[in-house]
PDB file of N, CA and C in Angstrom:
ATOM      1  N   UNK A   1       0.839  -1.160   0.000  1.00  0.00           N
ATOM      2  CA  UNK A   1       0.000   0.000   0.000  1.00  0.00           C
ATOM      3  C   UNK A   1       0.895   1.236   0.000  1.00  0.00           C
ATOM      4  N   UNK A   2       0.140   2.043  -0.528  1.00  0.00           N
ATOM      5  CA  UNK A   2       1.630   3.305  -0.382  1.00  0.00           C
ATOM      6  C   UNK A   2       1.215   4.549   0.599  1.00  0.00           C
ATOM      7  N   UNK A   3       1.845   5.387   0.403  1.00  0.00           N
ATOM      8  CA  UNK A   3       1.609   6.503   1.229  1.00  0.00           C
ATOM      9  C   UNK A   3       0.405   7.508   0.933  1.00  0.00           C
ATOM     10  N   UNK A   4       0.014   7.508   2.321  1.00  0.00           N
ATOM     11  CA  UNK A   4      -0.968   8.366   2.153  1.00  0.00           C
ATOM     12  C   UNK A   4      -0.732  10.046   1.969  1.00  0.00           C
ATOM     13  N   UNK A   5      -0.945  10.795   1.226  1.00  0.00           N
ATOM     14  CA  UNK A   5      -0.596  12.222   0.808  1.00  0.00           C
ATOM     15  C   UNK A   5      -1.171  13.077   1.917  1.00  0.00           C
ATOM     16  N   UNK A   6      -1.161  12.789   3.262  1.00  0.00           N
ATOM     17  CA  UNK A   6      -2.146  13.896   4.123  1.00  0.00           C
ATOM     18  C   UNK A   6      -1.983  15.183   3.637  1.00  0.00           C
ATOM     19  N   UNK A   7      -1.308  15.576   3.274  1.00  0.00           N
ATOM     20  CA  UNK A   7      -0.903  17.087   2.937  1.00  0.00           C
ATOM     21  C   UNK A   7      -2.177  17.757   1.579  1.00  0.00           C
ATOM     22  N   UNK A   8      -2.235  16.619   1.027  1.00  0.00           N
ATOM     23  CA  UNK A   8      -3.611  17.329   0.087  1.00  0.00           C
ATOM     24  C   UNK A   8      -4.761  17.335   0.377  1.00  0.00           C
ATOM     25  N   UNK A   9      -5.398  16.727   2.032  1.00  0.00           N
ATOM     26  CA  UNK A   9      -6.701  16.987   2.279  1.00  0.00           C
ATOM     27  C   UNK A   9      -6.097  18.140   3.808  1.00  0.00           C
ATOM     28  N   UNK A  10      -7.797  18.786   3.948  1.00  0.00           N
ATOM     29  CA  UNK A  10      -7.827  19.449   5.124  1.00  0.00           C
ATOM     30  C   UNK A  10      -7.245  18.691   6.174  1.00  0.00           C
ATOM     31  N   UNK A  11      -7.218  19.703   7.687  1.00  0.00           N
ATOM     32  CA  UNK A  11      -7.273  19.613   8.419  1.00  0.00           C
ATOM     33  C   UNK A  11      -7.940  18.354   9.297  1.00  0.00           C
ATOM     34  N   UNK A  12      -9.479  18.467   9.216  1.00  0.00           N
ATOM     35  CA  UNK A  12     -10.325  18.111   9.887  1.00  0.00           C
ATOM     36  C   UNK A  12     -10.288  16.591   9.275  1.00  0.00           C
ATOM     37  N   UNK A  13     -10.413  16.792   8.004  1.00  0.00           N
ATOM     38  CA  UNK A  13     -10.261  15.247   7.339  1.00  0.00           C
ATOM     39  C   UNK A  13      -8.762  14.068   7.680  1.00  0.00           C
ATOM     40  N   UNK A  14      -8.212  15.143   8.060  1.00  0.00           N
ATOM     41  CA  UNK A  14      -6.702  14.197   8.997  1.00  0.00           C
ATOM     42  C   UNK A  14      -7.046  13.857  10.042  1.00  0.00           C
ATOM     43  N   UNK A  15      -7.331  14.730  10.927  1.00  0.00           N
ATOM     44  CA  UNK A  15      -7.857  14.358  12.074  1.00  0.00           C
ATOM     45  C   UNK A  15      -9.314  13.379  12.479  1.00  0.00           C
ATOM     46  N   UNK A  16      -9.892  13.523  11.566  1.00  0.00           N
ATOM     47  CA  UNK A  16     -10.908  12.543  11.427  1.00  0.00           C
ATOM     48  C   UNK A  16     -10.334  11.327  10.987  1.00  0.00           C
ATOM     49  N   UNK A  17      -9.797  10.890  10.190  1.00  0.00           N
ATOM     50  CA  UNK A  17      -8.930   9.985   9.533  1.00  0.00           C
ATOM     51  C   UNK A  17      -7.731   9.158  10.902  1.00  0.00           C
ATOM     52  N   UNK A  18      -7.557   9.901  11.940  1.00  0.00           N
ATOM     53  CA  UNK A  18      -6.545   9.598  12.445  1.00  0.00           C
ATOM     54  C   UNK A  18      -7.402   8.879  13.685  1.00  0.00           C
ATOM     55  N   UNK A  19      -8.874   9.739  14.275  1.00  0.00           N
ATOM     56  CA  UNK A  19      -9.671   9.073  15.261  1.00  0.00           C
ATOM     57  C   UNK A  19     -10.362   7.721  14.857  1.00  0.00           C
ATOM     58  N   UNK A  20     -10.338   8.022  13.661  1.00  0.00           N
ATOM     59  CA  UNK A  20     -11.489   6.729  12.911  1.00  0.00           C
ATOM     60  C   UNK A  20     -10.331   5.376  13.373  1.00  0.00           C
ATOM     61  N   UNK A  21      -9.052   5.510  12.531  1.00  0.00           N
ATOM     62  CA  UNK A  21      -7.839   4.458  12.576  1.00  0.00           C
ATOM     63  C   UNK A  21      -7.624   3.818  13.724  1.00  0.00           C
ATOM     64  N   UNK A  22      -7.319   4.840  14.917  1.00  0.00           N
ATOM     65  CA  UNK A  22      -7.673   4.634  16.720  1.00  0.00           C
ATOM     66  C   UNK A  22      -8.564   3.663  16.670  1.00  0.00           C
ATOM     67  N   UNK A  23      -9.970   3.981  16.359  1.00  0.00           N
ATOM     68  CA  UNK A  23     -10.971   3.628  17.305  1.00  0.00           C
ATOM     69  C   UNK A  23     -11.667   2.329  16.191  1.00  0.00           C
ATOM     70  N   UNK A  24     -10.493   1.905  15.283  1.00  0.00           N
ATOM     71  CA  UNK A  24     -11.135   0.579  14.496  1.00  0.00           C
ATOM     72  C   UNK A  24     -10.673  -0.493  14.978  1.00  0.00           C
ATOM     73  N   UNK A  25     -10.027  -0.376  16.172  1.00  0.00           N
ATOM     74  CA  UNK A  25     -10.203  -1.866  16.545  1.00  0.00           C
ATOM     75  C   UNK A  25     -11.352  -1.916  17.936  1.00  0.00           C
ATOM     76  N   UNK A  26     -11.487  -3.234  17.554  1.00  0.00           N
ATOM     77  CA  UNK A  26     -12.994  -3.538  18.876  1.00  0.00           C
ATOM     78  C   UNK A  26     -12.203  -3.946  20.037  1.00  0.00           C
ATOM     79  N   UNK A  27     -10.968  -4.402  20.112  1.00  0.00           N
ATOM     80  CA  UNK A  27     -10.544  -4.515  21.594  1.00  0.00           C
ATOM     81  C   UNK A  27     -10.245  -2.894  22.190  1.00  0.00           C
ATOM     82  N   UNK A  28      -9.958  -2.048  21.266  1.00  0.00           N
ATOM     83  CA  UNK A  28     -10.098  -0.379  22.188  1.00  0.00           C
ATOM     84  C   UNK A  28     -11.437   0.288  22.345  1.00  0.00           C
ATOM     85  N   UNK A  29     -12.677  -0.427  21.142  1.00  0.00           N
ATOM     86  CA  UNK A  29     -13.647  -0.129  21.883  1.00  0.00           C
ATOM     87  C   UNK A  29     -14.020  -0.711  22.873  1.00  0.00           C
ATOM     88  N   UNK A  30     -13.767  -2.104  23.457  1.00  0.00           N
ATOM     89  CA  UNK A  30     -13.925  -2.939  24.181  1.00  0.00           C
ATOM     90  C   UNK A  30     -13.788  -2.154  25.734  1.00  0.00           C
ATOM     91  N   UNK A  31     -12.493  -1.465  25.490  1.00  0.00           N
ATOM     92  CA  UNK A  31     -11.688  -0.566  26.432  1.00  0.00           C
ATOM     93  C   UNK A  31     -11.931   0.318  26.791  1.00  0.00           C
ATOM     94  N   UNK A  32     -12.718   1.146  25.522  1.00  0.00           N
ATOM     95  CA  UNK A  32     -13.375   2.420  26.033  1.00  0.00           C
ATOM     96  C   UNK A  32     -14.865   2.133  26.844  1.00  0.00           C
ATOM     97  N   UNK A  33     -15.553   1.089  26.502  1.00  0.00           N
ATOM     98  CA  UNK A  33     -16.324   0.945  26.892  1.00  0.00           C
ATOM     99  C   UNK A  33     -16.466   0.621  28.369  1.00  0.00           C
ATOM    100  N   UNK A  34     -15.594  -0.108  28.811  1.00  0.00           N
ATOM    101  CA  UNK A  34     -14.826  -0.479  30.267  1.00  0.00           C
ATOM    102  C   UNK A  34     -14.486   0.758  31.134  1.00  0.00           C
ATOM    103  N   UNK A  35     -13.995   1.125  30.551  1.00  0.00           N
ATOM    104  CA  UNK A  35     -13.437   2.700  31.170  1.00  0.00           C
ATOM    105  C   UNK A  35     -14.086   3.598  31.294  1.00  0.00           C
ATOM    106  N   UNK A  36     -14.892   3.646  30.422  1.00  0.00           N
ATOM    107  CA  UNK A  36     -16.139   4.832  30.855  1.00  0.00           C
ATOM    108  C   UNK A  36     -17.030   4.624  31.775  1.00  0.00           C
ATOM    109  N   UNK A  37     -17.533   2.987  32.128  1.00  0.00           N
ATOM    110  CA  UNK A  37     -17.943   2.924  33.212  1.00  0.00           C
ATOM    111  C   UNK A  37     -17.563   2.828  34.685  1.00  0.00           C
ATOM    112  N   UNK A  38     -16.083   3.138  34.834  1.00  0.00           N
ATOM    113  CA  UNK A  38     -15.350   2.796  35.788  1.00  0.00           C
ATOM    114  C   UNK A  38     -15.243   4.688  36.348  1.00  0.00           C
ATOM    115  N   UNK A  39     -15.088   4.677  37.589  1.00  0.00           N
ATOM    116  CA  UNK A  39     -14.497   5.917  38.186  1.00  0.00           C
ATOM    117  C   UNK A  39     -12.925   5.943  37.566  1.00  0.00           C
ATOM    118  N   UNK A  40     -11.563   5.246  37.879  1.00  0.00           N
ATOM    119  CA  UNK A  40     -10.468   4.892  36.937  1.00  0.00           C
ATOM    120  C   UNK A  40     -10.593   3.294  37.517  1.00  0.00           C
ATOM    121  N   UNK A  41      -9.342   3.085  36.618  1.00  0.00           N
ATOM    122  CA  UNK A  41      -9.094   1.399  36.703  1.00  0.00           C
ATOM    123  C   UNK A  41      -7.747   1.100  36.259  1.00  0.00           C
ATOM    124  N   UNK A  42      -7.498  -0.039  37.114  1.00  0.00           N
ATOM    125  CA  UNK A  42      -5.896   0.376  36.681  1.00  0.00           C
ATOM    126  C   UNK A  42      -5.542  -1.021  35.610  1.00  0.00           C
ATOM    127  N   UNK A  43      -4.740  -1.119  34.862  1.00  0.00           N
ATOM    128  CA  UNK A  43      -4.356  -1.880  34.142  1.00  0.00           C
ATOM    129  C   UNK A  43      -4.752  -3.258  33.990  1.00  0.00           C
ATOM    130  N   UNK A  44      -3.997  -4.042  34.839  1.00  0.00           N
ATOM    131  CA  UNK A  44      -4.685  -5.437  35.020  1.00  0.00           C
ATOM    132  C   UNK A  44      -6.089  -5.872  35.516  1.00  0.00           C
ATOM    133  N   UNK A  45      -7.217  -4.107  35.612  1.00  0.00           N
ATOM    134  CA  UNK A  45      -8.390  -4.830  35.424  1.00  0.00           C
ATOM    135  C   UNK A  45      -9.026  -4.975  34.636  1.00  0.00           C
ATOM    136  N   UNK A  46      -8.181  -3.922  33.092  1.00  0.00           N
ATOM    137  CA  UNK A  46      -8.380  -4.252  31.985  1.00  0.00           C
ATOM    138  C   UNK A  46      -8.427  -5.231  31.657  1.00  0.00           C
ATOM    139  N   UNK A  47      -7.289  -6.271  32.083  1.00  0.00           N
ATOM    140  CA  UNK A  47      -6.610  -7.180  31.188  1.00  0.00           C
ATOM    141  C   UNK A  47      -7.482  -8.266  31.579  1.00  0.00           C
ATOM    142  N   UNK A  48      -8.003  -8.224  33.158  1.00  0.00           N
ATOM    143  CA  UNK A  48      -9.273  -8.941  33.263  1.00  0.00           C
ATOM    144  C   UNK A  48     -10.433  -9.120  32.710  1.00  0.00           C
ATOM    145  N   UNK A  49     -10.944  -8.097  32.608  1.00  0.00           N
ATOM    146  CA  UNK A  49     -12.287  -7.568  31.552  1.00  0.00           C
ATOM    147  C   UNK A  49     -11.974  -7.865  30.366  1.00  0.00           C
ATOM    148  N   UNK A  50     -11.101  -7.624  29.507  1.00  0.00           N
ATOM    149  CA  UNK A  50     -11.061  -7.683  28.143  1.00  0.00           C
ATOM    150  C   UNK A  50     -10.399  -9.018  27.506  1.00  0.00           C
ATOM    151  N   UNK A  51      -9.671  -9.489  28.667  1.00  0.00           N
ATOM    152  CA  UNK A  51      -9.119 -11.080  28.181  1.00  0.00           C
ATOM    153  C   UNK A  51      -7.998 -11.282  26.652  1.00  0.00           C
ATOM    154  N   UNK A  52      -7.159  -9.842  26.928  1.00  0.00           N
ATOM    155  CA  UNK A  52      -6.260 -10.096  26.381  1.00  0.00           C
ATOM    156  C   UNK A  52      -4.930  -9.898  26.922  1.00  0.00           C
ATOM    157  N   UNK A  53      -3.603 -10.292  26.312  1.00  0.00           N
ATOM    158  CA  UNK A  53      -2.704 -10.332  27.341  1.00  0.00           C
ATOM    159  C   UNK A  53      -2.032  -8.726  27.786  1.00  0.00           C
ATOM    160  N   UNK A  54      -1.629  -8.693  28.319  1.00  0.00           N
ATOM    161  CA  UNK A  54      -1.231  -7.292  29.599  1.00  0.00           C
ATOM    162  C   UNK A  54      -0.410  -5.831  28.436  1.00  0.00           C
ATOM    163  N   UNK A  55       0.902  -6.904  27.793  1.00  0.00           N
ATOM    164  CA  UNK A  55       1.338  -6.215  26.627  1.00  0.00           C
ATOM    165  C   UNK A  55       0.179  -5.618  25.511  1.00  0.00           C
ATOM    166  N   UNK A  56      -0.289  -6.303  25.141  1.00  0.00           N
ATOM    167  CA  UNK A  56      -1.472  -6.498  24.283  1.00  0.00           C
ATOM    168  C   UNK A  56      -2.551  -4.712  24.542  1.00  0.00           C
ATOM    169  N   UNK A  57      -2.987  -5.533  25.882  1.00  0.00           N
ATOM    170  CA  UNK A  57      -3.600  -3.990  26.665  1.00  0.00           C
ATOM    171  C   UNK A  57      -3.121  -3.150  26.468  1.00  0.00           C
ATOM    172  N   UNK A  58      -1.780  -2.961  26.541  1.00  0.00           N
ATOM    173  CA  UNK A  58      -1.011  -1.949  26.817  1.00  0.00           C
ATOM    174  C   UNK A  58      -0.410  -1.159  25.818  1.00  0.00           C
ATOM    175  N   UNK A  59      -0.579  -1.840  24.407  1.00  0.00           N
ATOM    176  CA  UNK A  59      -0.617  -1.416  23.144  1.00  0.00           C
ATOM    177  C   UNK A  59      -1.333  -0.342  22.767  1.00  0.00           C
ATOM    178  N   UNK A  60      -2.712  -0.852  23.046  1.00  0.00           N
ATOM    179  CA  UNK A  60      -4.028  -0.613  22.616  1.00  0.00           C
ATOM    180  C   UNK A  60      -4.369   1.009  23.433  1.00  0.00           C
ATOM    181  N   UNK A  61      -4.001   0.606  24.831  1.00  0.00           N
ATOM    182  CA  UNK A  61      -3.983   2.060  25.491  1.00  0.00           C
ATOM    183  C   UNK A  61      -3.115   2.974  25.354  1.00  0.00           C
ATOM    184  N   UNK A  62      -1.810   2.791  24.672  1.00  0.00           N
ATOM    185  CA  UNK A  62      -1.014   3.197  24.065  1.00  0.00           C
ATOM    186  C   UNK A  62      -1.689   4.345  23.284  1.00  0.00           C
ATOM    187  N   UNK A  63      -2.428   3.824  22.138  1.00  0.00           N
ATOM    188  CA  UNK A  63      -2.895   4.449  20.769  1.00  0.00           C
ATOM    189  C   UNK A  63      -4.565   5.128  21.424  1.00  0.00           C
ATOM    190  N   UNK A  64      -5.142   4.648  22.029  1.00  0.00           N
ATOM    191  CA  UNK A  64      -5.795   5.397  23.320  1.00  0.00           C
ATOM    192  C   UNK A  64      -5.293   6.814  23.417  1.00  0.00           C
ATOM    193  N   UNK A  65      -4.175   7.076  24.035  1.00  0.00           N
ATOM    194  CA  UNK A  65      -3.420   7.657  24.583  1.00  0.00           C
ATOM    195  C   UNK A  65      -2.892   8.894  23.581  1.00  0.00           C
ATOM    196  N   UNK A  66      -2.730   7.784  22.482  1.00  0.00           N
ATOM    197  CA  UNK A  66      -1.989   9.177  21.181  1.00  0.00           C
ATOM    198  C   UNK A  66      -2.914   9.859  20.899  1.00  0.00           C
ATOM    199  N   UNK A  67      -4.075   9.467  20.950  1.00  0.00           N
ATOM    200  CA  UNK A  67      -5.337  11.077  20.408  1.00  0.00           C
ATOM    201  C   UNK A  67      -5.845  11.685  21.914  1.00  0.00           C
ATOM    202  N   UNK A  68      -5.293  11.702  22.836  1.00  0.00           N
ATOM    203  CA  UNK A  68      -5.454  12.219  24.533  1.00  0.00           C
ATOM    204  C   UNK A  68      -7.405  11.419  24.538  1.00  0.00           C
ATOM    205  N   UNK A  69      -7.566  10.345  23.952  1.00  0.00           N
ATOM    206  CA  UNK A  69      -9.100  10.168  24.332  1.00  0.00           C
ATOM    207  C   UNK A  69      -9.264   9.473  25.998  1.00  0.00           C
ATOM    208  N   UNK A  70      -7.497   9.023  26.625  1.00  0.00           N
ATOM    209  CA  UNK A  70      -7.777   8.654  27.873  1.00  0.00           C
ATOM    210  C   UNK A  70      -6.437   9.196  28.599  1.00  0.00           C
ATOM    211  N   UNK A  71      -6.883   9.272  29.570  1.00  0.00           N
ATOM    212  CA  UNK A  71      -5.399   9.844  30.677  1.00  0.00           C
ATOM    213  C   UNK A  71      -5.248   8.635  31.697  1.00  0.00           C
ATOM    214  N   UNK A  72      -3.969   8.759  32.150  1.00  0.00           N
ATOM    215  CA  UNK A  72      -3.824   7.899  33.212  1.00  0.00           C
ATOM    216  C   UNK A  72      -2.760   8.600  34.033  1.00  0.00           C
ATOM    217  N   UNK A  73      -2.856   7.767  35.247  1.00  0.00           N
ATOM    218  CA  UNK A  73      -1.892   8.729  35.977  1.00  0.00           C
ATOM    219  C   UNK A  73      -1.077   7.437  36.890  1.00  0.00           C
ATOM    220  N   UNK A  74       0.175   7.609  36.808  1.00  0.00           N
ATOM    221  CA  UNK A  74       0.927   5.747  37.583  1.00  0.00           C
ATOM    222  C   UNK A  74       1.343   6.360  39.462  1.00  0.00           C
ATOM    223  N   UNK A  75       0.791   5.670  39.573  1.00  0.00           N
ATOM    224  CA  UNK A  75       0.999   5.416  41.302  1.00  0.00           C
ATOM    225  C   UNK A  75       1.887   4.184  41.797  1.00  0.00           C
ATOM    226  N   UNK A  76       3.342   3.968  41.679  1.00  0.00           N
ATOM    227  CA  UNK A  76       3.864   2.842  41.826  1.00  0.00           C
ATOM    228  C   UNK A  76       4.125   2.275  40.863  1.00  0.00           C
ATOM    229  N   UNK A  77       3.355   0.587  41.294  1.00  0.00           N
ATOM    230  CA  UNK A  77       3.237  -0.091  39.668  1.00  0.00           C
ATOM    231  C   UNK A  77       2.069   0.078  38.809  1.00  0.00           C
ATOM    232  N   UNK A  78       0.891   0.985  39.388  1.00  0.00           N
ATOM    233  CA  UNK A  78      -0.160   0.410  39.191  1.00  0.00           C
ATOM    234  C   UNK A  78      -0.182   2.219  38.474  1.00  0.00           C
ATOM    235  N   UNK A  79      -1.218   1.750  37.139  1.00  0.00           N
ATOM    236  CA  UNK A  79      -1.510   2.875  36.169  1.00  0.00           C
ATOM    237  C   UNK A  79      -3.131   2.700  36.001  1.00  0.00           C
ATOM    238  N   UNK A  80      -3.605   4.236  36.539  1.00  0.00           N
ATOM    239  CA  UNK A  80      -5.209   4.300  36.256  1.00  0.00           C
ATOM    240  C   UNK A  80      -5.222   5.028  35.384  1.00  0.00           C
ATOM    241  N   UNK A  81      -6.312   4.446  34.640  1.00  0.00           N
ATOM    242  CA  UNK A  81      -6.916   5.112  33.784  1.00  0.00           C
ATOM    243  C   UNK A  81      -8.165   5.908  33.634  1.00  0.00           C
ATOM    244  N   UNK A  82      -8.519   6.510  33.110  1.00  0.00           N
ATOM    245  CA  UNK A  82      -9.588   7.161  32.963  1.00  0.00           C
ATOM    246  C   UNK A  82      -9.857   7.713  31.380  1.00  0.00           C
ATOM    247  N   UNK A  83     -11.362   8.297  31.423  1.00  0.00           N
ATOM    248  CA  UNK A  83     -11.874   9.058  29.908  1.00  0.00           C
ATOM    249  C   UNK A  83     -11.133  10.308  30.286  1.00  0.00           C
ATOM    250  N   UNK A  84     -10.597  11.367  29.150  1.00  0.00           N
ATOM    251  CA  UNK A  84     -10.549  12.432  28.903  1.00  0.00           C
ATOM    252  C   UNK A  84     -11.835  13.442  28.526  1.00  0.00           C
ATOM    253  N   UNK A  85     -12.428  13.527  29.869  1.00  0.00           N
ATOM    254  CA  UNK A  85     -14.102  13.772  29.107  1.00  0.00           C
ATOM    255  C   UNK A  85     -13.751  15.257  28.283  1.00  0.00           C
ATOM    256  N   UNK A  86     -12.808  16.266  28.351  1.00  0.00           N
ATOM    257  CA  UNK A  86     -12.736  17.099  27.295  1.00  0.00           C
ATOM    258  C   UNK A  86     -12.326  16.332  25.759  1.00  0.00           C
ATOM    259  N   UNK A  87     -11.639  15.876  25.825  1.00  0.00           N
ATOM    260  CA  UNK A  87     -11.636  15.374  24.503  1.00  0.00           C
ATOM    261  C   UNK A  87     -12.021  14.435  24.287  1.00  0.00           C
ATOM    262  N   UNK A  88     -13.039  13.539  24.721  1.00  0.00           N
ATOM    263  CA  UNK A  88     -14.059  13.026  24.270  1.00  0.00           C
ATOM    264  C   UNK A  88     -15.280  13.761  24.025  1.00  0.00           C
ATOM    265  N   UNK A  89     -15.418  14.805  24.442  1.00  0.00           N
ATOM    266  CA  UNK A  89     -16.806  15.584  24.001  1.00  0.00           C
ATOM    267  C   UNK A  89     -16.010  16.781  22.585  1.00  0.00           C
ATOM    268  N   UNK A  90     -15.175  16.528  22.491  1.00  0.00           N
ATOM    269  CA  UNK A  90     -14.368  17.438  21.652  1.00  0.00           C
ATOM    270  C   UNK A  90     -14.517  16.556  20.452  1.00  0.00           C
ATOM    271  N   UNK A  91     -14.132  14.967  20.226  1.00  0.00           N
ATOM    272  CA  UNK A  91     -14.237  13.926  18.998  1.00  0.00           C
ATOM    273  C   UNK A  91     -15.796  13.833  18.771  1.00  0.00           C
ATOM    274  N   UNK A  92     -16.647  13.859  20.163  1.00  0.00           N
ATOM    275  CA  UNK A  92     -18.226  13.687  19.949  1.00  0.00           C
ATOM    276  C   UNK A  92     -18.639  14.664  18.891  1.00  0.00           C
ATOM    277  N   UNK A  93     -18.179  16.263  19.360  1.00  0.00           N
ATOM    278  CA  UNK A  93     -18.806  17.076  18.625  1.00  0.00           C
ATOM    279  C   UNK A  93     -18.037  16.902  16.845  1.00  0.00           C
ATOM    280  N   UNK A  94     -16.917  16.688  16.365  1.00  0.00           N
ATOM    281  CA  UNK A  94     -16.377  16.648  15.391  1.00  0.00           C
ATOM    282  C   UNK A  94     -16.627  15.298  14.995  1.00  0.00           C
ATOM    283  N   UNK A  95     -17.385  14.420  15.069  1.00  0.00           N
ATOM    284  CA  UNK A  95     -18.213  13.026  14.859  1.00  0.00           C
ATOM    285  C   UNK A  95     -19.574  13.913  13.952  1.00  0.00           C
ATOM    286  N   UNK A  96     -20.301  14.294  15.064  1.00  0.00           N
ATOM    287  CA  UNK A  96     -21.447  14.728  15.255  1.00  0.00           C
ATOM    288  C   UNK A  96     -21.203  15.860  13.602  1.00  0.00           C
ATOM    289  N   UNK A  97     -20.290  16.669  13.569  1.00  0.00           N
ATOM    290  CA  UNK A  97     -20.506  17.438  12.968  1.00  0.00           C
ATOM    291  C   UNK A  97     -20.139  16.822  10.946  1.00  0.00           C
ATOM    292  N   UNK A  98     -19.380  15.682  11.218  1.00  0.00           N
ATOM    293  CA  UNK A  98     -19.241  15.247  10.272  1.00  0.00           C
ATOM    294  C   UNK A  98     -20.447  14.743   9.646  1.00  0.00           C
ATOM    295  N   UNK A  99     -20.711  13.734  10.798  1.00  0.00           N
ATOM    296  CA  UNK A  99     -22.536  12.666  10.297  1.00  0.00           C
ATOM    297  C   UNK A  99     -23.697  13.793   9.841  1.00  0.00           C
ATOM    298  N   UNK A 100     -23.495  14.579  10.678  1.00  0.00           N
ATOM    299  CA  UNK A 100     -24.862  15.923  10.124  1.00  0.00           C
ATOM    300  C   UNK A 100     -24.714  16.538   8.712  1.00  0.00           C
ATOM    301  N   UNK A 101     -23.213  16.889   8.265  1.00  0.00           N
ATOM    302  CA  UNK A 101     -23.300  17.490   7.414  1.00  0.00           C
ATOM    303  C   UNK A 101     -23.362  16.383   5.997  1.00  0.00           C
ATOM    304  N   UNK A 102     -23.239  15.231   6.019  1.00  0.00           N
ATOM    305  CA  UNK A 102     -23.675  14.185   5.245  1.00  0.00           C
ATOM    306  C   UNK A 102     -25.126  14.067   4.387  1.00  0.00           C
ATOM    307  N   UNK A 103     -24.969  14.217   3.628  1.00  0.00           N
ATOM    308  CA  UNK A 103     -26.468  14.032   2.837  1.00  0.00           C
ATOM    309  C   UNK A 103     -26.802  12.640   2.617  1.00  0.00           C
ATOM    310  N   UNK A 104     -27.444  12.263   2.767  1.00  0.00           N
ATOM    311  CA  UNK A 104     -28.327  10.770   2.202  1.00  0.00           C
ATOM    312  C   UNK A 104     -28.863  10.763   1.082  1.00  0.00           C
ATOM    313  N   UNK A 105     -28.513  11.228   0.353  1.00  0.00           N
ATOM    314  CA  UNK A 105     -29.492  11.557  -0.892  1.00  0.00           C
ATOM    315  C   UNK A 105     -28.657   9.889  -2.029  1.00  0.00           C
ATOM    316  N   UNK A 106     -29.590   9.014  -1.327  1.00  0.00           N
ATOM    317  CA  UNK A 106     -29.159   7.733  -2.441  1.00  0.00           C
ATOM    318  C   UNK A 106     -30.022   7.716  -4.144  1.00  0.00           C
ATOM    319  N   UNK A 107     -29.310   6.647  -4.601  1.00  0.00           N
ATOM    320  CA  UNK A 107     -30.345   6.997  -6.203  1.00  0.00           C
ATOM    321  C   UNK A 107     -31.128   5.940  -6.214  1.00  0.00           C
TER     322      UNK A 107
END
């Protein structure tokens, strides 16, 4: 596959492009979904809940991590996590604003 030219689309279309890539795998939705219902949680109760291995987790929250959609903060050994509720209501609204401005107009 070759390179993608980001430089010839907007802004918003990179950045959309870059949340979509994040959030296509189902073990980080798996994760987000976990995490949002939690006050924080620290690592290995991920790895409980989601039933994959620790590295694995730790990938995934990794790339989590590169669009700030979660924070964590390490106490020792142990790393909690949490939602970034600003920038999750920040991707909501730039979601939101993409799907709206979409026409449906099929033939």
């Amino acid at each position: 596959m070759g390179i993608t030219k980001t430089q010839i689309f907007n802004t918003r279309q990179n950045e959309l492009a870059v949340i979509f890539k994040v959030l296509s795998n189902p073990a980080r939705i798996a994760i987000l979904q976990y995490i949002s219902t939690q006050k924080a949680c620290i690592c290995n109760d991920i790895v409980d809940e989601i039933g994959l291995a620790q590295p694995t987790i730790s990938q995934h929250l990794k790339e989590l991590k590169s669009i700030d959609l979660i924070q964590g903060e390490i106490d020792g050994k142990k790393v909690c996590y949490c939602i970034n509720l600003k920038k999750w209501k920040e991707i909501q609204k730039l979601l939101n604003s993409f799907f709206d401005k979409t026409k449906f107009n099929c033939c």
